[in-house]
Protein backbone atom coordinates (compact mmCIF):
# COMPACT_ATOMS: atom_id res chain seq x y z
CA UNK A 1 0.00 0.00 0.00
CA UNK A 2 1.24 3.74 -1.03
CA UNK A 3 1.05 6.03 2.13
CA UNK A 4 2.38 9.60 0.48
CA UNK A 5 4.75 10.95 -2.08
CA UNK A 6 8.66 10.63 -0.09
CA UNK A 7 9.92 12.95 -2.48
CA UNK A 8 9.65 14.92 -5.49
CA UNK A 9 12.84 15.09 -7.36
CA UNK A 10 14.83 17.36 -10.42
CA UNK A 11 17.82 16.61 -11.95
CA UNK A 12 20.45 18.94 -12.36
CA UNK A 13 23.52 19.84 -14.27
CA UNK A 14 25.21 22.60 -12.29
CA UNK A 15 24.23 21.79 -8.59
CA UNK A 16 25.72 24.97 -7.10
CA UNK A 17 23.52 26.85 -9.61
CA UNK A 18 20.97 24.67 -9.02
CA UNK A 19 21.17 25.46 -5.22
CA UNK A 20 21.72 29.19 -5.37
CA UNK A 21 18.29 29.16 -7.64
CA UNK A 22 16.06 27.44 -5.09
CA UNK A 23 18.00 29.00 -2.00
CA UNK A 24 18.37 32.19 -2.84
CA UNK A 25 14.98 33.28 -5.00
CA UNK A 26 12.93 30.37 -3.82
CA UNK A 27 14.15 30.46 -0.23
CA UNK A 28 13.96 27.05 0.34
CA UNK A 29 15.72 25.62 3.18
CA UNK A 30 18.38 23.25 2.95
CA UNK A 31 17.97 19.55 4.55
CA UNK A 32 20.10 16.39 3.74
CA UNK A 33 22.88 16.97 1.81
CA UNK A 34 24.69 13.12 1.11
CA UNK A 35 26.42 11.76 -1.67
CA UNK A 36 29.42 13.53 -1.54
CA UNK A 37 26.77 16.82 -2.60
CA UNK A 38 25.09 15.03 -5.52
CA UNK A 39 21.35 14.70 -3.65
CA UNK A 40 20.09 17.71 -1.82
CA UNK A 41 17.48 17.73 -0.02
CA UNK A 42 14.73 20.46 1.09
CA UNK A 43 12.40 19.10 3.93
CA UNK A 44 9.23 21.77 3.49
CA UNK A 45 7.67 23.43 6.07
CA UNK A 46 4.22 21.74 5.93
CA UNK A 47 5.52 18.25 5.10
CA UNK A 48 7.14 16.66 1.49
CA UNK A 49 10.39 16.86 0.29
CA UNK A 50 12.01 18.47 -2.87
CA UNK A 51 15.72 16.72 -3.87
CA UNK A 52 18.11 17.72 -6.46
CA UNK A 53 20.54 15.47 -7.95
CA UNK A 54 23.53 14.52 -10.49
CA UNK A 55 23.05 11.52 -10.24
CA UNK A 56 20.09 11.08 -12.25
CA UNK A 57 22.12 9.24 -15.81
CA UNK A 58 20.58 9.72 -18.89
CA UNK A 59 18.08 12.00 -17.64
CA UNK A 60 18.08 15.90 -18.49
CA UNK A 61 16.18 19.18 -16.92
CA UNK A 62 13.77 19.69 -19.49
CA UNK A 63 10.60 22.06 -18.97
CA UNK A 64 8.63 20.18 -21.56
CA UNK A 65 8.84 16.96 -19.47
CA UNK A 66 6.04 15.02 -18.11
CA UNK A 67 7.19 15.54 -14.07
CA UNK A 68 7.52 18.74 -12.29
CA UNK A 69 6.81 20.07 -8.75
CA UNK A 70 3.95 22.53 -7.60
CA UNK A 71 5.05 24.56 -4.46
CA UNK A 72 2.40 25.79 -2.41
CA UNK A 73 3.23 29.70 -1.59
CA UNK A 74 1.39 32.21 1.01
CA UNK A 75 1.44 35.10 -1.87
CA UNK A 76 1.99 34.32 -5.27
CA UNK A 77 1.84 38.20 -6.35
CA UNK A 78 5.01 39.12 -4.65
CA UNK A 79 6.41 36.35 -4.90
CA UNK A 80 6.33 36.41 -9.35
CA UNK A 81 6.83 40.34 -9.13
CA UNK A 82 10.22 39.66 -7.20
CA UNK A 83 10.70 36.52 -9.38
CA UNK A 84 10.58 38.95 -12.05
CA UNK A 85 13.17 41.96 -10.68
CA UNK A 86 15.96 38.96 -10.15
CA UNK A 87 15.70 38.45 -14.24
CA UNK A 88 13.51 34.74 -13.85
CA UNK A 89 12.37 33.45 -16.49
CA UNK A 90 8.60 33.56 -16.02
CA UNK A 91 7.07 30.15 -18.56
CA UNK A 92 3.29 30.82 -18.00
CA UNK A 93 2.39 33.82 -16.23
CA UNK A 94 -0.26 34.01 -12.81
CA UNK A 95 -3.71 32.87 -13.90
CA UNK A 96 -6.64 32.26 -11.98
CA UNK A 97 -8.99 29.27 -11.47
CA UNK A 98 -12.31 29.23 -9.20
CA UNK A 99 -9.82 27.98 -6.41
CA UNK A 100 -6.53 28.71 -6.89
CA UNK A 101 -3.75 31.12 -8.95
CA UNK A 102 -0.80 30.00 -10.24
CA UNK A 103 2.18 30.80 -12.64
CA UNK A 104 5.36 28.65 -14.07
CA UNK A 105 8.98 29.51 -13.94
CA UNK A 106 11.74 28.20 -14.91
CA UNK A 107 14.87 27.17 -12.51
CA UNK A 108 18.20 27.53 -13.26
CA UNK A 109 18.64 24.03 -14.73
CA UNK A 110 16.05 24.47 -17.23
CA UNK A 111 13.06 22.70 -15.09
CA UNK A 112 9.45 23.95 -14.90
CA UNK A 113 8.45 24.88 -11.67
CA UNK A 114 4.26 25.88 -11.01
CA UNK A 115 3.85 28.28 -8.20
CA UNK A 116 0.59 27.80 -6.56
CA UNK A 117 -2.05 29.78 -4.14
CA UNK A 118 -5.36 28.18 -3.21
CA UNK A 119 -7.97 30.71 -2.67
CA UNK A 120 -9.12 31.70 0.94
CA UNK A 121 -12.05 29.53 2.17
């Protein structure tokens, strides 16, 4: 039986650009790091984890790919229009749904990341 995701993962080609990206604009904090730097983990605040790795062979950051993460943010707004003044490269911009807004950006490595923001209740 399947009791919850353990982790959503992105490979990477340049980890310390990689980690800059989701440390410095996405202000993740940093978890596990093991294999000699080549996973990286980020444990998130309301559960789930987000790795990177170099390890993944064969596979490249693509933002066309069939995978890719949704973070769950307190104000997408301010978080795109500072996105946006550190030169991010914004895929889809925010758009709104009956219950939520997002937007897509894309990381350092070339990945598509969704921003999300359910609506208040």
């Amino acid at each position: 039986m399947i009791k919850k995701v353990a982790f959503s993962m992105y490979p990477v080609s340049d980890m310390k650009r990689a980690r800059e990206f989701y440390e410095k604009k996405l202000q993740l904090k940093l978890g596990k790091v093991s294999v000699e730097g080549a996973w990286v983990e980020y444990d998130l605040p309301q559960g789930g984890c987000f790795a990177l790795t170099t390890l993944a062979e064969g596979v490249e950051p693509s933002s066309n790919a069939g995978g890719s993460v949704a973070f769950e943010v307190e104000n997408l707004d301010k978080l795109i229009s500072n996105l946006k003044s550190q030169q991010v490269e914004i895929k889809l911009d925010t758009f709104t749904t009956p219950v939520c807004s997002m937007a897509v950006i894309i990381d350092s490595e070339g990945n598509s990341v969704i921003l999300h923001q359910l609506k208040s209740a």
